[in-house]
Protein backbone atom coordinates (compact mmCIF):
# COMPACT_ATOMS: atom_id res chain seq x y z
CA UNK A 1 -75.68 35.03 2.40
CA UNK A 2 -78.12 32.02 1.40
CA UNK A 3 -81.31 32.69 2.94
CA UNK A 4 -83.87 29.53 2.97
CA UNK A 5 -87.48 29.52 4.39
CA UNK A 6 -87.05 33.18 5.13
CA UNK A 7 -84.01 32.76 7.49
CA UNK A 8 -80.47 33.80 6.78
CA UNK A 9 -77.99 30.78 7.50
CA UNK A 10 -74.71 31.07 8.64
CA UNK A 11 -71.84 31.39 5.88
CA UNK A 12 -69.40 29.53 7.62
CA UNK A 13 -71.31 26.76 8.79
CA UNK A 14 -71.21 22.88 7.44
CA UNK A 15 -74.67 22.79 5.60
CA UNK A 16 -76.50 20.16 7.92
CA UNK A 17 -76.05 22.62 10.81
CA UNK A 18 -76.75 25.29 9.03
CA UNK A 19 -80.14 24.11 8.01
CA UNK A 20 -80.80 23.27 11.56
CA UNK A 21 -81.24 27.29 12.41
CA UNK A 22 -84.71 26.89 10.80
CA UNK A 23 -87.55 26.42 12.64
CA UNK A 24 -88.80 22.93 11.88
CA UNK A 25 -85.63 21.61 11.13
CA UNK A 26 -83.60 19.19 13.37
CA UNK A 27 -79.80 17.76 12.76
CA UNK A 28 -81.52 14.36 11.74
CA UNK A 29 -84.18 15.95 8.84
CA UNK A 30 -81.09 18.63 7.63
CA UNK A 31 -78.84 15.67 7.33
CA UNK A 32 -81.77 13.52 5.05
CA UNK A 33 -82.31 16.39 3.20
CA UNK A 34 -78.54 16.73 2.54
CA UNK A 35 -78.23 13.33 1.79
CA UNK A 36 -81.19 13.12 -0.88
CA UNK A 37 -79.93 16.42 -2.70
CA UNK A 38 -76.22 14.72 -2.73
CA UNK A 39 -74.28 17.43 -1.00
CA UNK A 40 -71.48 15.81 1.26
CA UNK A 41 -70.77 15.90 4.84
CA UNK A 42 -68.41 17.98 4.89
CA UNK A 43 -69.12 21.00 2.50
CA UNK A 44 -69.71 24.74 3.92
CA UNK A 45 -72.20 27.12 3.13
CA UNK A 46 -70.05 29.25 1.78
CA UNK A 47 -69.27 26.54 -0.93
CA UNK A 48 -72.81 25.58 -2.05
CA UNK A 49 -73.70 27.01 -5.31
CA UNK A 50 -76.76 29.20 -6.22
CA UNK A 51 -78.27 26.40 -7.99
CA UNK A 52 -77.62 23.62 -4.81
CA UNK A 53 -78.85 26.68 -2.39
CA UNK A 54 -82.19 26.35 -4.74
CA UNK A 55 -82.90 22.84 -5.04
CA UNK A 56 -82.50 22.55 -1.21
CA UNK A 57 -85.57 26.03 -0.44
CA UNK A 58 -87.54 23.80 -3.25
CA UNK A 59 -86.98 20.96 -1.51
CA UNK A 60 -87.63 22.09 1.84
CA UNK A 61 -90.83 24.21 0.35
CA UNK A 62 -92.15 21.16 -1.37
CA UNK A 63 -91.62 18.67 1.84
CA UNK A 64 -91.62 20.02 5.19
CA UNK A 65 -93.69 22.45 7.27
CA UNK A 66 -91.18 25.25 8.59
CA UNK A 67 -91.25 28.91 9.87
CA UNK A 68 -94.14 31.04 9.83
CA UNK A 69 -96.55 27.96 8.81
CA UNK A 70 -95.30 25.49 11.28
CA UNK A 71 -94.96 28.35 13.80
CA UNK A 72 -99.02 29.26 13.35
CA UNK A 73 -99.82 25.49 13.67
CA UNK A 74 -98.33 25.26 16.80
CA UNK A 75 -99.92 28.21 18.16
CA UNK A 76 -103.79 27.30 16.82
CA UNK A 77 -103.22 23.58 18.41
């Protein structure tokens, strides 16, 4: 089970849904971040390998607000 952000995503999802079960994280910023880490449309994630899985919880560490940090934002505004 890849777990990103702190969140367990589906198995048997296509990845830019998959992302989209983290808080934060819409269809259109899962699909950019697809996209920019050149994983296809179509692929599962099932099929992503560890190091893929990796570059995309760097990649979402390094560039987006999500989960727990986003989530405290929202409640202090």
């Amino acid at each position: 089970m890849a777990r990103i952000a702190g969140i367990n995503i589906p198995q048997n999802k296509i990845v830019s849904i998959a992302l989209t079960y983290i808080h934060g994280i819409g269809l259109v910023s899962s699909q950019k971040i697809c996209k920019k880490l050149n994983i296809t449309d179509r692929t599962r994630v099932n099929d992503l390998s560890e190091d893929q899985v990796l570059k995309i919880r760097e990649y979402i560490d390094q560039n987006h607000k999500v989960e727990g940090d986003l989530r405290r934002e929202v409640s202090v505004n």
